[in-house]
N, C-alpha and C. Protein backbone atom coordinates (compact mmCIF):
# COMPACT_ATOMS: atom_id res chain seq x y z
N UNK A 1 25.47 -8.91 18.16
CA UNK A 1 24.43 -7.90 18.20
C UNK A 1 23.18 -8.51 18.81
N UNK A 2 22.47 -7.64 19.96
CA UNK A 2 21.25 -8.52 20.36
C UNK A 2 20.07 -7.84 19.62
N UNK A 3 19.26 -8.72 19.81
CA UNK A 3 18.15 -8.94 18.98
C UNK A 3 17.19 -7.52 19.16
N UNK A 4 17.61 -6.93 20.34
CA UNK A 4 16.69 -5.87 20.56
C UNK A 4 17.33 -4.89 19.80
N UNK A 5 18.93 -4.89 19.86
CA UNK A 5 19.76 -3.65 18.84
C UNK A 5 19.68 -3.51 17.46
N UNK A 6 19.09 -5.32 17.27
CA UNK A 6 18.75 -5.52 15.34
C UNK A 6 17.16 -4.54 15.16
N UNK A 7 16.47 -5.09 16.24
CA UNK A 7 15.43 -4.22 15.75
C UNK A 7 15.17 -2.68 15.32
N UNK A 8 15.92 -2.06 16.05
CA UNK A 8 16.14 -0.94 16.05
C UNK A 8 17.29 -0.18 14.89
N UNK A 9 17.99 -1.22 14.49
CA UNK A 9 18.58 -0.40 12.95
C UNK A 9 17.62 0.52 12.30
N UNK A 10 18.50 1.05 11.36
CA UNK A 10 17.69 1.98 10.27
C UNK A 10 18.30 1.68 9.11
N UNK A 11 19.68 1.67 8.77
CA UNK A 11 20.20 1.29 7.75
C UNK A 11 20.55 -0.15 7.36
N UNK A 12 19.18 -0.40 6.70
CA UNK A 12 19.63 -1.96 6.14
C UNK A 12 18.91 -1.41 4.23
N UNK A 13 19.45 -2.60 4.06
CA UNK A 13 18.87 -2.64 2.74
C UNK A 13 17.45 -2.63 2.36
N UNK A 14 16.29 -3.31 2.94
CA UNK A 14 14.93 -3.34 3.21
C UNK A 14 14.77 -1.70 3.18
N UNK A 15 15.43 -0.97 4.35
CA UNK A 15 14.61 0.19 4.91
C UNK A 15 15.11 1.47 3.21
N UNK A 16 16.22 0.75 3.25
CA UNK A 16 16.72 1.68 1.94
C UNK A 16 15.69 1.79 0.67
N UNK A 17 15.39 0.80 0.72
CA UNK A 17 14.46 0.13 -0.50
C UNK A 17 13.14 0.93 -0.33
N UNK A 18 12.59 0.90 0.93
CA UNK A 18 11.57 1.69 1.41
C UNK A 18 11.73 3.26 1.06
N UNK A 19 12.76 4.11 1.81
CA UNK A 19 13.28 5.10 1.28
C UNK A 19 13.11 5.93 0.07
N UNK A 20 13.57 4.73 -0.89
CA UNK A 20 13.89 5.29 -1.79
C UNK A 20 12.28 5.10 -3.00
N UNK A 21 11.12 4.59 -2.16
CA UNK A 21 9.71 4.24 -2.96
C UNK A 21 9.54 4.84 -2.57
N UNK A 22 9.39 5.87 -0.98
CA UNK A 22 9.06 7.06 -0.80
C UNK A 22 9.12 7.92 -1.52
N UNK A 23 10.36 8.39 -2.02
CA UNK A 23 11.20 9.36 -2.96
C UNK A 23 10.68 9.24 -3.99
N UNK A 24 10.27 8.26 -4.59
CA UNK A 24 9.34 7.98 -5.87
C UNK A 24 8.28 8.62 -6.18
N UNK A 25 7.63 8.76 -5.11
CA UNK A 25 5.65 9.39 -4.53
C UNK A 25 5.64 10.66 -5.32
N UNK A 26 6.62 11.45 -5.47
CA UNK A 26 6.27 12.73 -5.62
C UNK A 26 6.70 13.16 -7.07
N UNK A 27 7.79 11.80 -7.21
CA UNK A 27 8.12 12.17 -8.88
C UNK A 27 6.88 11.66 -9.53
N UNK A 28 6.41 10.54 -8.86
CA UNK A 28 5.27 9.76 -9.94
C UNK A 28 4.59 10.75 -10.26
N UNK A 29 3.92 11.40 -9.41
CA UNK A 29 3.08 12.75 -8.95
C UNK A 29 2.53 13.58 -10.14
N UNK A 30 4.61 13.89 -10.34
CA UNK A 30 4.61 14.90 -11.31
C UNK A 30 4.91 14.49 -12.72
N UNK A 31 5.10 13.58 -12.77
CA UNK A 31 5.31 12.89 -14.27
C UNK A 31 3.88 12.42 -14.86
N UNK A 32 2.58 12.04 -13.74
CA UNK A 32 1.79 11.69 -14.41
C UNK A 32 0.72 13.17 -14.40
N UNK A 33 0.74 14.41 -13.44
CA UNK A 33 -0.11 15.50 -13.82
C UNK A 33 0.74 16.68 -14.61
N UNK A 34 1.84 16.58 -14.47
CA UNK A 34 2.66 17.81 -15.00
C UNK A 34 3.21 17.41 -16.51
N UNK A 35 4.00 16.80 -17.08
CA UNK A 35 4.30 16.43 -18.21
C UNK A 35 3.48 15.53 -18.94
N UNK A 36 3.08 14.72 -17.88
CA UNK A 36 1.93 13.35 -18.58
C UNK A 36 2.81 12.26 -18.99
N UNK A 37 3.67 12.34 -18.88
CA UNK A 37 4.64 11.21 -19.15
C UNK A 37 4.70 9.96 -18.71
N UNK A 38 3.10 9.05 -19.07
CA UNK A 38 2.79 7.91 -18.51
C UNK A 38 4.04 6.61 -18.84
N UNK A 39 4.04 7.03 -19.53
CA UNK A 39 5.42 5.45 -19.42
C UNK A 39 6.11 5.63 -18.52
N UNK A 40 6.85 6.53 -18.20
CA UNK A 40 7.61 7.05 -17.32
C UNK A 40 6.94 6.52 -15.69
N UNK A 41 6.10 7.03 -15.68
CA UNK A 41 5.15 6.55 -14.43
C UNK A 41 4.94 5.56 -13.99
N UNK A 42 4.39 5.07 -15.22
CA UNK A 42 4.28 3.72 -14.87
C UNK A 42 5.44 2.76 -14.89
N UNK A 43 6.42 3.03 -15.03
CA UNK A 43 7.72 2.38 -15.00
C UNK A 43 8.12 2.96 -13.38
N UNK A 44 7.88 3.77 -12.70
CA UNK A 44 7.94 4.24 -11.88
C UNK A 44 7.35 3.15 -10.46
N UNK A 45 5.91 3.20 -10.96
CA UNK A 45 5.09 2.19 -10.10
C UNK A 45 5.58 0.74 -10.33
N UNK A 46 5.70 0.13 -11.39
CA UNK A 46 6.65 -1.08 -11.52
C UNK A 46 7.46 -1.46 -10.72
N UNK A 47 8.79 -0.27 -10.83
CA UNK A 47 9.98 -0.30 -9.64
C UNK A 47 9.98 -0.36 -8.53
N UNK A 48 8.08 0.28 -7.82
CA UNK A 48 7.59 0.42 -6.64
C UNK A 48 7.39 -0.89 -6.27
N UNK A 49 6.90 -1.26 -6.99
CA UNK A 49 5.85 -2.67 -6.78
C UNK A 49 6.93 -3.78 -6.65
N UNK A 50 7.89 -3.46 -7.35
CA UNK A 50 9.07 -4.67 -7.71
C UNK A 50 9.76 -4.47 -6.43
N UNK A 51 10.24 -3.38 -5.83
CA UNK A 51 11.03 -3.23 -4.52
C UNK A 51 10.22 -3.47 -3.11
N UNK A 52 8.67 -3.25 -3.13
CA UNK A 52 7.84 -3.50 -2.13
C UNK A 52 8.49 -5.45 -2.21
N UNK A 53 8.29 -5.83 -2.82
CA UNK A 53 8.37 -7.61 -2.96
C UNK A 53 9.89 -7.60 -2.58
N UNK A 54 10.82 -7.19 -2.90
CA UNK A 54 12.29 -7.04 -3.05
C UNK A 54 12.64 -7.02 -1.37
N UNK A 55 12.47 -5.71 -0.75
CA UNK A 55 12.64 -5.50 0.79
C UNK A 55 12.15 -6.47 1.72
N UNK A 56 10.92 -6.80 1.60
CA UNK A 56 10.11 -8.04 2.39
C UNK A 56 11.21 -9.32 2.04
N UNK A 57 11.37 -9.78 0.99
CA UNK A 57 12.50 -11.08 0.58
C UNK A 57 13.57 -10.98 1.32
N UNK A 58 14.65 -9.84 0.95
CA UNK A 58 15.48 -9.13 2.09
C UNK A 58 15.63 -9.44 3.21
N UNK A 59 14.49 -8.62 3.78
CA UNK A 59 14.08 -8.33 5.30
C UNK A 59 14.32 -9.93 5.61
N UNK A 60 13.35 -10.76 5.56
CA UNK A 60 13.31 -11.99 6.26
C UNK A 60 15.01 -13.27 5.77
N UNK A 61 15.01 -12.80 4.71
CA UNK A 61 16.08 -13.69 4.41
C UNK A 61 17.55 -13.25 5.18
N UNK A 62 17.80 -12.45 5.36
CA UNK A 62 18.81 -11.92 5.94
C UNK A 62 18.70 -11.01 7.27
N UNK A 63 17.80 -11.57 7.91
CA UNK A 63 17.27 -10.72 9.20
C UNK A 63 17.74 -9.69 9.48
N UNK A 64 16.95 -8.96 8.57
CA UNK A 64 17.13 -7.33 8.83
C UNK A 64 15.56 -6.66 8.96
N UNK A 65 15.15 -7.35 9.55
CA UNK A 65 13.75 -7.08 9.90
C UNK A 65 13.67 -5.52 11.29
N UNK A 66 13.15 -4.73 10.87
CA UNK A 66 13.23 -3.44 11.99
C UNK A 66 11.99 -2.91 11.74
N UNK A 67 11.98 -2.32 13.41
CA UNK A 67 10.90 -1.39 13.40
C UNK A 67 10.51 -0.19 12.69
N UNK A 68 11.63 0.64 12.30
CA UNK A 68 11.67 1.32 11.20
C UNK A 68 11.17 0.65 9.92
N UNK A 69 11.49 -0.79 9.25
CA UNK A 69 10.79 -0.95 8.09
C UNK A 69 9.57 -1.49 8.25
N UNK A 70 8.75 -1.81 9.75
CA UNK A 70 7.39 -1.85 9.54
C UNK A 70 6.59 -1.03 9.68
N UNK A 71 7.29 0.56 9.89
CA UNK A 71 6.94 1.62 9.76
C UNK A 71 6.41 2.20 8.59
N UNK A 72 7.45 1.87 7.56
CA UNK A 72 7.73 2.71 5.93
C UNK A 72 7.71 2.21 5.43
N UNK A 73 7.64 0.60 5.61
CA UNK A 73 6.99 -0.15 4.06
C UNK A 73 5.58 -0.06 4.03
N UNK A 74 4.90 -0.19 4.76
CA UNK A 74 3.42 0.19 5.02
C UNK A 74 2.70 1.36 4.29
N UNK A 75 3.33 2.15 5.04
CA UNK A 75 3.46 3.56 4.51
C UNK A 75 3.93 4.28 2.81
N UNK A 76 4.99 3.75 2.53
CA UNK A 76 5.39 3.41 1.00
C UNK A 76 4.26 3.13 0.29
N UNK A 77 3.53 1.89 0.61
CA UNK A 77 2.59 1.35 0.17
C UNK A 77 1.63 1.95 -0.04
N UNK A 78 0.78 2.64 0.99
CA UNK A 78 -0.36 3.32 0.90
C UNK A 78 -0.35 5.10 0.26
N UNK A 79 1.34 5.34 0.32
CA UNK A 79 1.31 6.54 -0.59
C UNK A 79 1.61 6.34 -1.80
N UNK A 80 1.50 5.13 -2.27
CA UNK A 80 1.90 5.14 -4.20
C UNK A 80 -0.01 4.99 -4.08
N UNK A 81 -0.33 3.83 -3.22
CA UNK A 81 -1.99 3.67 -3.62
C UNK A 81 -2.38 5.29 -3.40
N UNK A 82 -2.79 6.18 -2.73
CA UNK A 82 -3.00 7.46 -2.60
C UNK A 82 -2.95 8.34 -3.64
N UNK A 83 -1.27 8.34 -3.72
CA UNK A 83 -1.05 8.59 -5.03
C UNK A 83 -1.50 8.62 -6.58
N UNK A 84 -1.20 7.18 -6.61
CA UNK A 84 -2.53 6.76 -8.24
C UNK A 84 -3.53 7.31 -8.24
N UNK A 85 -4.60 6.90 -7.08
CA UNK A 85 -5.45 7.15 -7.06
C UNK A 85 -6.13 8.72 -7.76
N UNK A 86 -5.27 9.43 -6.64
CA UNK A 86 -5.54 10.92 -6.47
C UNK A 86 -4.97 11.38 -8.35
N UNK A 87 -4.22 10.79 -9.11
CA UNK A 87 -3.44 11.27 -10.27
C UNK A 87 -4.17 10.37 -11.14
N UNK A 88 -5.11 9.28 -11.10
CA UNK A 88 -5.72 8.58 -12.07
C UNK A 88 -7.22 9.06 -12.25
N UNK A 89 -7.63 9.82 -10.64
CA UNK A 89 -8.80 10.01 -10.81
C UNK A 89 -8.99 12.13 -11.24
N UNK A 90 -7.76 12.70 -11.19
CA UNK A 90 -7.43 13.99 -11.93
C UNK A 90 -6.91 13.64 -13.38
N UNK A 91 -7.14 12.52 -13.48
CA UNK A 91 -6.54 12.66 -14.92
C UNK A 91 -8.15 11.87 -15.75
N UNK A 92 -8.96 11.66 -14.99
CA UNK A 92 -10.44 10.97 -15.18
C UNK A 92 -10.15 9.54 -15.63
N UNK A 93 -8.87 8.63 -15.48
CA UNK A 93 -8.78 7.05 -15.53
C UNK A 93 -10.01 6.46 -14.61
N UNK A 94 -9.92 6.66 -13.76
CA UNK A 94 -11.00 6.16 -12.51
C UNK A 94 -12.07 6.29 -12.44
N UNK A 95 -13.34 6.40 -11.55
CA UNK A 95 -14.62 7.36 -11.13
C UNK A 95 -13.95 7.32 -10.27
N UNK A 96 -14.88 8.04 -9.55
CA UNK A 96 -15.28 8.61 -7.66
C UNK A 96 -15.42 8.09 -6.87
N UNK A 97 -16.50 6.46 -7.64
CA UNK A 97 -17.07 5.90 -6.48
C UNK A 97 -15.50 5.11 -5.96
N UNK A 98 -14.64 4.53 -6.56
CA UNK A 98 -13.58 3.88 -6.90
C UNK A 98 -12.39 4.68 -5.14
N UNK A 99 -12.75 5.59 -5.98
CA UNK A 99 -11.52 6.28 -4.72
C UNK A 99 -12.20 6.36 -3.50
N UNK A 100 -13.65 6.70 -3.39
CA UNK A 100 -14.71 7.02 -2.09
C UNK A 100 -14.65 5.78 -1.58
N UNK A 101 -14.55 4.69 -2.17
CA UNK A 101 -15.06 3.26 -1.48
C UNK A 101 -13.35 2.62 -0.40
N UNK A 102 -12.16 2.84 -1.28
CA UNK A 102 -11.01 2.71 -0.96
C UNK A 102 -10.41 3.59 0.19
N UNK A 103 -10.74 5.09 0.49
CA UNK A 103 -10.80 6.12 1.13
C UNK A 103 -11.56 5.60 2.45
N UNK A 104 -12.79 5.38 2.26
CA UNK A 104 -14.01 5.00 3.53
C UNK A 104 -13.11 3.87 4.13
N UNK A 105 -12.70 2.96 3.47
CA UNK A 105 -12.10 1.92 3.89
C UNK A 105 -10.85 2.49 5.13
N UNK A 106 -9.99 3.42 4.84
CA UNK A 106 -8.79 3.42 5.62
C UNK A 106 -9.61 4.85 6.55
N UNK A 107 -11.33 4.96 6.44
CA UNK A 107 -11.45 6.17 7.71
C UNK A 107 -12.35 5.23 8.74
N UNK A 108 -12.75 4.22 7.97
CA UNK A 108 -13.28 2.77 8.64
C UNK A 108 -12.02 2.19 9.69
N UNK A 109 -11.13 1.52 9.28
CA UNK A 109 -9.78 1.46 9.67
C UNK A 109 -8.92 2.35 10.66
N UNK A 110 -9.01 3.92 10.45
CA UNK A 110 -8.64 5.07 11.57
C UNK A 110 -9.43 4.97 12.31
N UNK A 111 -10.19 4.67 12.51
CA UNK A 111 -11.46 4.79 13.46
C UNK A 111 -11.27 3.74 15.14
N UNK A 112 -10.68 2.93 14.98
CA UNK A 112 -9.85 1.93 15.48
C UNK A 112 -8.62 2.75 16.24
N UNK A 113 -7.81 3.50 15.68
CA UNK A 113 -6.40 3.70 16.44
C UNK A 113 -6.50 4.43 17.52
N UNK A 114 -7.24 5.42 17.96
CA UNK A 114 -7.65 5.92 19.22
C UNK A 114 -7.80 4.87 20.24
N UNK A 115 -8.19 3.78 20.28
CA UNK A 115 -8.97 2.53 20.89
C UNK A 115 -8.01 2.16 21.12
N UNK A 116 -6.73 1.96 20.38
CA UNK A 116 -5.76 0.94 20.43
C UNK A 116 -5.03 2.00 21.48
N UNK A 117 -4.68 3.08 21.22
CA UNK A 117 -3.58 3.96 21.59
C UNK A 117 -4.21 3.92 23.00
N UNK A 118 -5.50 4.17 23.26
CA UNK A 118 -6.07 4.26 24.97
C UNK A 118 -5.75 3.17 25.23
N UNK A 119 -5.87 1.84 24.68
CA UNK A 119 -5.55 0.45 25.42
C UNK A 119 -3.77 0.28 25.69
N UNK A 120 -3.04 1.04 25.16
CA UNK A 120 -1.60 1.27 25.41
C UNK A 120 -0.84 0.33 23.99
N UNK A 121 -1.84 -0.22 22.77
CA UNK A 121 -0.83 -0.71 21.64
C UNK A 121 -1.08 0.11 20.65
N UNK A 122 0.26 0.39 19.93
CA UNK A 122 0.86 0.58 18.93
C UNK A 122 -0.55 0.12 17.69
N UNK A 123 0.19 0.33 16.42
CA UNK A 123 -0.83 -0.41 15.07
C UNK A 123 -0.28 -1.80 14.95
N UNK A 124 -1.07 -2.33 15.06
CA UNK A 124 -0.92 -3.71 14.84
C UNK A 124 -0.09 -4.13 13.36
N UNK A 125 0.18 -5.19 13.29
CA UNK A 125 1.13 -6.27 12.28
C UNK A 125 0.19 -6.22 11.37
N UNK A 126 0.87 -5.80 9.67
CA UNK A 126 0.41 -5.72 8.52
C UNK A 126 0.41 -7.49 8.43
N UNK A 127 -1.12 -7.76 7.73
CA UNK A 127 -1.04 -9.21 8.18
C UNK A 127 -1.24 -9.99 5.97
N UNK A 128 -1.46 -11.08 5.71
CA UNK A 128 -1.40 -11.55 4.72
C UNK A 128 -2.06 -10.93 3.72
N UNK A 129 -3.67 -10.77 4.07
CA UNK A 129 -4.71 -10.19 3.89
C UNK A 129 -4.70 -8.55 3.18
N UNK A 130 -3.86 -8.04 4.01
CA UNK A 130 -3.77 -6.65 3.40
C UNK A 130 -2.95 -6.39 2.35
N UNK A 131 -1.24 -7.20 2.77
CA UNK A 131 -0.80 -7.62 1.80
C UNK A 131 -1.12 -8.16 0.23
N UNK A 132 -2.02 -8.71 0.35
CA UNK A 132 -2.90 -9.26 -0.92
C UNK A 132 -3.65 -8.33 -1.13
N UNK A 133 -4.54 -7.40 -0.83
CA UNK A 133 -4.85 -6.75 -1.22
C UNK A 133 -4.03 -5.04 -1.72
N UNK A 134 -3.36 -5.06 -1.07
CA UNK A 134 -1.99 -3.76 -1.76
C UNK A 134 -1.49 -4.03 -3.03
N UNK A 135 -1.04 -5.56 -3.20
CA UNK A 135 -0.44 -6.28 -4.69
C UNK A 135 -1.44 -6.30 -5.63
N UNK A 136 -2.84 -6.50 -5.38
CA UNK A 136 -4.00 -6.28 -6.03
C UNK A 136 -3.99 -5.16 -6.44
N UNK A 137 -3.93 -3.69 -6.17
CA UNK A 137 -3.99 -2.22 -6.31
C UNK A 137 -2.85 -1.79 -6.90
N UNK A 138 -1.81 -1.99 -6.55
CA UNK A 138 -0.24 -1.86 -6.97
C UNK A 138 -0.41 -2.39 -8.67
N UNK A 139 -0.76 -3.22 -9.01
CA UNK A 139 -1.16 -3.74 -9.85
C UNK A 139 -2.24 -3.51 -11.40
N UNK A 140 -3.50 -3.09 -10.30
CA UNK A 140 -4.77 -2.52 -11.07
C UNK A 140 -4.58 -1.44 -11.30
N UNK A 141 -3.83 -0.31 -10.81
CA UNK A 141 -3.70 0.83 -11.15
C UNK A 141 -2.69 1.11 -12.56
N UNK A 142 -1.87 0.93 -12.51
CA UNK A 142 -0.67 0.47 -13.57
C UNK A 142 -1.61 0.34 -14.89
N UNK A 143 -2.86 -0.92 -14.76
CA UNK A 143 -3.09 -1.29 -15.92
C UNK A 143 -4.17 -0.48 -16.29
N UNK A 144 -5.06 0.30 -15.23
CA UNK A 144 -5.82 1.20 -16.34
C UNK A 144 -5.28 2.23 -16.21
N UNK A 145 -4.32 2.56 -15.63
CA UNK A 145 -3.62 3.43 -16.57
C UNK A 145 -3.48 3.45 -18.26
N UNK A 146 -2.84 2.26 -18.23
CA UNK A 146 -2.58 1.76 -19.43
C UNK A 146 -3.86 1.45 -20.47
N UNK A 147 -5.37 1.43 -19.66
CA UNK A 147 -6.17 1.22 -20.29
C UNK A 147 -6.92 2.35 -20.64
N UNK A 148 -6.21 3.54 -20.64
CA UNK A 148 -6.67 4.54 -20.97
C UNK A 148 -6.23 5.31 -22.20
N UNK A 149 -5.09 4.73 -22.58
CA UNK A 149 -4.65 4.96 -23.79
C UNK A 149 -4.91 4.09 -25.21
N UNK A 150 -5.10 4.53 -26.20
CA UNK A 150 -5.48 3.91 -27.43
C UNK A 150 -4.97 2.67 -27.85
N UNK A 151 -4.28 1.92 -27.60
CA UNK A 151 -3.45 0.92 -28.11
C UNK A 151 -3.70 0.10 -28.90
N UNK A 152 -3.35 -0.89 -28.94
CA UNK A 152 -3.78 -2.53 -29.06
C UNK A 152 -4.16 -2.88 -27.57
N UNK A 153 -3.20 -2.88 -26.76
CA UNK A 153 -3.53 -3.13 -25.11
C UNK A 153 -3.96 -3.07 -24.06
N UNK A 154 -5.12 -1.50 -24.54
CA UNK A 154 -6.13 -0.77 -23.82
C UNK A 154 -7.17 -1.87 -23.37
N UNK A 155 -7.57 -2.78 -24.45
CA UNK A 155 -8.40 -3.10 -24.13
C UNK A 155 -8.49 -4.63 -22.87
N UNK A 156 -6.95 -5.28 -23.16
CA UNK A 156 -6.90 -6.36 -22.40
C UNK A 156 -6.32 -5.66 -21.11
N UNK A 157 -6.04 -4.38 -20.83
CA UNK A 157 -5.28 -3.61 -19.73
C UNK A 157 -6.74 -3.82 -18.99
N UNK A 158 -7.62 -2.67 -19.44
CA UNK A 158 -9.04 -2.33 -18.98
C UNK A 158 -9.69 -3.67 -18.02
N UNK A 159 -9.50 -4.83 -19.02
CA UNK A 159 -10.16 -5.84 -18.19
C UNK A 159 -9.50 -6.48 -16.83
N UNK A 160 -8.16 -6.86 -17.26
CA UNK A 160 -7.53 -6.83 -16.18
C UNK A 160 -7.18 -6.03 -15.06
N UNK A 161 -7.17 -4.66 -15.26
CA UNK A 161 -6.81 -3.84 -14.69
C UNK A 161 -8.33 -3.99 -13.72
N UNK A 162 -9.37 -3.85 -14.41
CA UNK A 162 -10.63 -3.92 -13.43
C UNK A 162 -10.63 -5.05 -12.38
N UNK A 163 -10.19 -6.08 -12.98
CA UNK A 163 -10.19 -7.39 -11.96
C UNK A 163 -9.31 -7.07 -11.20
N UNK A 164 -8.48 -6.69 -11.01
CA UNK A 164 -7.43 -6.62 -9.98
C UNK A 164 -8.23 -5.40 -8.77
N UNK A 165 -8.69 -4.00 -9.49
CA UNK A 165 -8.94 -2.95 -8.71
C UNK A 165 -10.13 -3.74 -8.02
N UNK A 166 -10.91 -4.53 -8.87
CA UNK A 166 -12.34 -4.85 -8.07
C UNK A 166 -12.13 -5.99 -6.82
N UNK A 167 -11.09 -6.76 -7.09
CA UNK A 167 -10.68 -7.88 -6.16
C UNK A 167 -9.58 -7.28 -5.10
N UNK A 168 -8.67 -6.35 -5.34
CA UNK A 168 -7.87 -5.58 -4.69
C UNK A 168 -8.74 -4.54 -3.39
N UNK A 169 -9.92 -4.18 -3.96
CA UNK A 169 -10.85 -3.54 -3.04
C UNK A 169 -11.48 -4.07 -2.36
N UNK A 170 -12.12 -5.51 -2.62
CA UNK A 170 -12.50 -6.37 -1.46
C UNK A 170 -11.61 -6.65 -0.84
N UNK A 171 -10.39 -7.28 -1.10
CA UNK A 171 -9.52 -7.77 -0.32
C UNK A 171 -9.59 -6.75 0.86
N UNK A 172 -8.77 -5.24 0.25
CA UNK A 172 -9.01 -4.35 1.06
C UNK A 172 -10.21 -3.96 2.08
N UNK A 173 -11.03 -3.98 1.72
CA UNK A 173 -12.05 -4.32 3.11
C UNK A 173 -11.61 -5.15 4.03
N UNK A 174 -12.04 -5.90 3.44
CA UNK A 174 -12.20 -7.48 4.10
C UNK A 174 -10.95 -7.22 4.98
N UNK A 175 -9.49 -7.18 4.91
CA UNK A 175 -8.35 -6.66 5.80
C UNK A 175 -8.67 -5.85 6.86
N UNK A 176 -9.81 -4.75 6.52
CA UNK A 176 -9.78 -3.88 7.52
C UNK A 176 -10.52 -4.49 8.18
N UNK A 177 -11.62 -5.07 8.03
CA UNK A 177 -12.92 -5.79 8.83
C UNK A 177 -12.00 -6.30 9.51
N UNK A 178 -10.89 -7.05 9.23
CA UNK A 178 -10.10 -8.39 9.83
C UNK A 178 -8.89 -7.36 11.02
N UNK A 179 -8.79 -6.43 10.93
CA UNK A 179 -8.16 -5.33 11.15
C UNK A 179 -9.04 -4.97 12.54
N UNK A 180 -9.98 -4.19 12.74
CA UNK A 180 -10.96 -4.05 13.56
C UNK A 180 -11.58 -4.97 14.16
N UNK A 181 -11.52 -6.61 14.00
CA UNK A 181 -11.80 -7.50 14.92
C UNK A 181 -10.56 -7.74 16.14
N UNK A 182 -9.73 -7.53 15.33
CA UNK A 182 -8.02 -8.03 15.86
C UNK A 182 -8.19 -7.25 17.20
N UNK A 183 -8.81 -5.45 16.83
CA UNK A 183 -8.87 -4.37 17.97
C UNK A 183 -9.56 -4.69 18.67
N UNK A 184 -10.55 -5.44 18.72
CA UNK A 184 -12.04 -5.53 19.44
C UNK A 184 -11.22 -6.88 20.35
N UNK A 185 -10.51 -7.73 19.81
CA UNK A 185 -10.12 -9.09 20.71
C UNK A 185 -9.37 -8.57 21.91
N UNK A 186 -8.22 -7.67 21.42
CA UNK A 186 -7.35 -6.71 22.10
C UNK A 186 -8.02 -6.14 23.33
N UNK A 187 -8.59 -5.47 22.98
CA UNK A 187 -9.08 -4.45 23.89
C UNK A 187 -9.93 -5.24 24.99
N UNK A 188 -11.11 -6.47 24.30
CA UNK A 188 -11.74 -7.21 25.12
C UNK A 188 -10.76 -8.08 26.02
N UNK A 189 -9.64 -8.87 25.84
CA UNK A 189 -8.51 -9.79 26.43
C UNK A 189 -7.85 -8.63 27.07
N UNK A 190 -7.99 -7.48 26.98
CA UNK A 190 -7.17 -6.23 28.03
C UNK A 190 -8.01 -5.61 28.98
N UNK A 191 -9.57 -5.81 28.71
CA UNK A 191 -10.31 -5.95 29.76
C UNK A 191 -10.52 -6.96 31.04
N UNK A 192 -10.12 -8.31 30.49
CA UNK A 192 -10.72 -9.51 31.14
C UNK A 192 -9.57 -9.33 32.42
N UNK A 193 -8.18 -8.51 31.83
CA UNK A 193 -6.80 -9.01 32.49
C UNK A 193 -7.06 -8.44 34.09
């Protein structure tokens, strides 16, 4: 098989994995505004979070790396974050400023793809940076979730859960900043040519 025909699969295990966290998005959805059935949910996002790490291991260990899964793991990703968000901050876990600051970030970020698409590239390579900051969020959300309920665990959720959302959101900047220089090198090295 040549290397250009590997890229182009769809059915590997990675993309399945992706798939099927998609498929997740809408149950989480409804388990955390319709029944409220936070365990459930959050066992939900767990499985997310556990298969986001799972497919990437996959992918590289057994070169099944495709354009299709740098499509939809990405994507996977930013609709469970979306997700939470939009279902933590209707359920009042969150504030406003929380989702407004994370939101600005990816219209900061769109702001860029016009630029790229006139210069003739695609979206660039999800790079370490963002990565670290998705596992940060994937993460922080889960726990104030959890820190919203009465427990014993509310309260060590709350703290942690904040450190992660507050360090998960810089990261997140900081990616996109790193994101929008990448465009600016691009576009300038596609001028010089």
């Amino acid at each position: 098989m040549s290397e250009t025909s590997a890229e182009d699969r769809i059915w590997t295990v990675p993309n399945l994995l992706s798939f099927l966290r998609l498929l997740g998005v809408p149950v989480f959805l409804w388990l955390v505004l319709v029944p409220q059935a936070d365990g459930w949910a959050i066992g939900i996002l767990a499985v997310a979070g556990f298969t986001d790490w799972l497919d990437g291991k996959i992918a590289r260990a057994f070169n099944q790396t495709s354009k299709l899964g740098r499509l939809i793991d990405p994507a996977a990703d930013k609709l469970y974050v979306f997700a939470t968000i939009l279902a933590l901050l209707l359920r009042e876990v969150i504030p406003w400023w929380l989702v407004l600051v994370i939101l600005a970030r990816e219209v900061f970020v769109a702001c860029s793809f016009p630029v790229l698409r006139r210069h003739g590239y695609r979206a660039l390579q999800v790079h370490f940076l963002g990565k670290a900051a998705m596992f940060n969020l994937m993460y922080a959300f889960p726990l104030l979730f959890l820190a919203s309920h009465s427990g014993w665990y509310a309260d060590i959720a709350r703290i942690v859960g904040w450190a992660f959302a507050l360090w998960g959101t810089g990261l997140y900047w900081w990616a996109g900043l790193l994101y929008v220089v990448q465009v600016r090198r691009l576009v300038t090295s596609a001028k010089k040519e």
